[in-house]
Protein backbone atom coordinates (compact mmCIF):
# COMPACT_ATOMS: atom_id res chain seq x y z
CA UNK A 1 9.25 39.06 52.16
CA UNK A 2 8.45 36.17 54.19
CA UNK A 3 5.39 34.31 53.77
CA UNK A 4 1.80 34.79 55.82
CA UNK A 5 2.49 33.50 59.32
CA UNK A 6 6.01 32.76 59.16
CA UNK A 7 7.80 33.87 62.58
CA UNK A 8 4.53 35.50 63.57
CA UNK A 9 3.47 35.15 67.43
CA UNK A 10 0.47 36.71 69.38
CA UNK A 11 -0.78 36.40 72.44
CA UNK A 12 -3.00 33.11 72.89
CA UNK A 13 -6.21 33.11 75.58
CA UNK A 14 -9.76 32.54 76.42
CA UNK A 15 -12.03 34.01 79.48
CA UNK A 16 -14.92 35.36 80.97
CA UNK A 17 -14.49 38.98 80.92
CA UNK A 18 -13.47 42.23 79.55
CA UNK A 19 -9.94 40.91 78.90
CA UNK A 20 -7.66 37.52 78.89
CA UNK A 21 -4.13 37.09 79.38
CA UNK A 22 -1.74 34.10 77.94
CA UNK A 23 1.38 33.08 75.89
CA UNK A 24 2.97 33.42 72.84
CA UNK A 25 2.19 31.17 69.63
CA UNK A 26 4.05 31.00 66.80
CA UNK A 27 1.29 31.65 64.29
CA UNK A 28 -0.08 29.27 61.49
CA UNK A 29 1.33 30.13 57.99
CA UNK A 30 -2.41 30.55 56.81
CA UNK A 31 -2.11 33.62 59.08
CA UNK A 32 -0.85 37.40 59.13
CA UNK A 33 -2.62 39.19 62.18
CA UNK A 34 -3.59 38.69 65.41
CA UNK A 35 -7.17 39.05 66.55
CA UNK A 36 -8.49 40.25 69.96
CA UNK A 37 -12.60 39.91 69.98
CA UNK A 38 -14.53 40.48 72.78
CA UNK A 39 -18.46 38.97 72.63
CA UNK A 40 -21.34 39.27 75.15
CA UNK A 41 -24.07 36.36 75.50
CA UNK A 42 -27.40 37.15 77.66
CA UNK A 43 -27.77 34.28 80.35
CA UNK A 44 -30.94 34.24 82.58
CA UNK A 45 -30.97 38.15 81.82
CA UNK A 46 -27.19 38.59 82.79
CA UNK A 47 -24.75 39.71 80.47
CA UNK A 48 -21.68 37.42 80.29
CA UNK A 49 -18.60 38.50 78.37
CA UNK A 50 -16.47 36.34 76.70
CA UNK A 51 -12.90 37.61 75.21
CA UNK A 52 -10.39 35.76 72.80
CA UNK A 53 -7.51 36.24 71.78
CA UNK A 54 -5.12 34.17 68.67
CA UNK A 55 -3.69 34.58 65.82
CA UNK A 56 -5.99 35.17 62.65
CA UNK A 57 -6.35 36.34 59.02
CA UNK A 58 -6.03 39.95 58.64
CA UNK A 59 -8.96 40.14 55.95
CA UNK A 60 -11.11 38.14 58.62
CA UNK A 61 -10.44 40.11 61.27
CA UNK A 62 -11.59 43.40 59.54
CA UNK A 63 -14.92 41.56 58.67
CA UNK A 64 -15.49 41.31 62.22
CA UNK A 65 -14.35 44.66 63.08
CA UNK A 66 -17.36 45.39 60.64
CA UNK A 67 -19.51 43.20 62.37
CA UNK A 68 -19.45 44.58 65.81
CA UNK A 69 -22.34 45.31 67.68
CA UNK A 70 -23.99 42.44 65.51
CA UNK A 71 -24.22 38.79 66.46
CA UNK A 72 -21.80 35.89 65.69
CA UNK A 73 -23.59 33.83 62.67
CA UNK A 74 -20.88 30.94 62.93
CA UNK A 75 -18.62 29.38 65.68
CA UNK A 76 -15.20 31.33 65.98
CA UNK A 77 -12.55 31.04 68.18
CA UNK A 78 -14.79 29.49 71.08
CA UNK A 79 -17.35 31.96 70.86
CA UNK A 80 -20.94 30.38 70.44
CA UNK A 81 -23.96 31.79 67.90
CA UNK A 82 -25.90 34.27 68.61
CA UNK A 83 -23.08 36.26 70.44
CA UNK A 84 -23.14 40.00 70.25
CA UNK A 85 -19.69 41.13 69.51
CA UNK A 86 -18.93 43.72 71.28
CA UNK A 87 -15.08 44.50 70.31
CA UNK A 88 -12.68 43.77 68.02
CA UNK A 89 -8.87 44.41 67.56
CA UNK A 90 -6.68 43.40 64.43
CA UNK A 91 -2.95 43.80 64.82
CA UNK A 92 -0.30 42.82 62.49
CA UNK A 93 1.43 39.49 64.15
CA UNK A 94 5.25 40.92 65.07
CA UNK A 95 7.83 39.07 62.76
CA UNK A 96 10.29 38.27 65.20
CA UNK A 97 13.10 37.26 62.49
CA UNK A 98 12.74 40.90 60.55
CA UNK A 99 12.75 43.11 64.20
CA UNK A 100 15.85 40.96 64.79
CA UNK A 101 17.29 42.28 61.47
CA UNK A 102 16.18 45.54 62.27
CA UNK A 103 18.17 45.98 65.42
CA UNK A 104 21.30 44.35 64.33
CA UNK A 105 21.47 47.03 61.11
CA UNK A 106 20.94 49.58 63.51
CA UNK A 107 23.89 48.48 65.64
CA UNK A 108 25.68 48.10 62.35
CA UNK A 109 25.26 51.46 61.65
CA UNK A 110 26.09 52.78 64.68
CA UNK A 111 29.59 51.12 64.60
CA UNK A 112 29.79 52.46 61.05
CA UNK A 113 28.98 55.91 61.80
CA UNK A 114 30.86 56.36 65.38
């Protein structure tokens, strides 16, 4: 088993909005998920929705999948205080080496076998 973070990419990005598109990061080895959050700030009575997307602890992420519909205590991933989150998505990061492995036994096999 490899360790937390190693070969693990997600999708990277930051907008205003319901959603946010970007690249590929090879993940931190302090990390084993990635994280998609979507928060909501109220300014001058309009509702402004941030979303943010990286790679993130798996036991963090389910905190704030706990936390929705409550507001952010404490700066994360760009999104300020006081931010109602709205929606949260944990995902286990792909390993890219072990979906590699994966495919090439499966070719194996097939050789094997036909």
């Amino acid at each position: 088993m490899s360790a937390p973070g190693a070969g693990l990419q997600c999708e990277t990005c930051s907008a205003m909005g319901d959603t946010c598109s970007g690249s590929m990061a090879t993940c931190p080895s302090n990390t084993d998920a990635c994280m998609s959050m979507v928060a909501a700030n109220k300014m001058g009575g309009v509702e402004m929705k941030i979303t943010v997307k990286s790679c993130f602890m798996m036991s963090q992420c389910r905190k704030f999948e706990g936390d929705m519909g409550k507001t952010v205590t404490s700066q994360v991933m760009g999104i300020q205080v006081g931010a109602l989150i709205k929606d949260v998505q944990c995902n286990k990061a792909p390993i890219c080496s072990a979906s590699l492995l994966l495919i090439l036994s499966g070719l194996l096999l097939m050789k094997f076998l036909f």
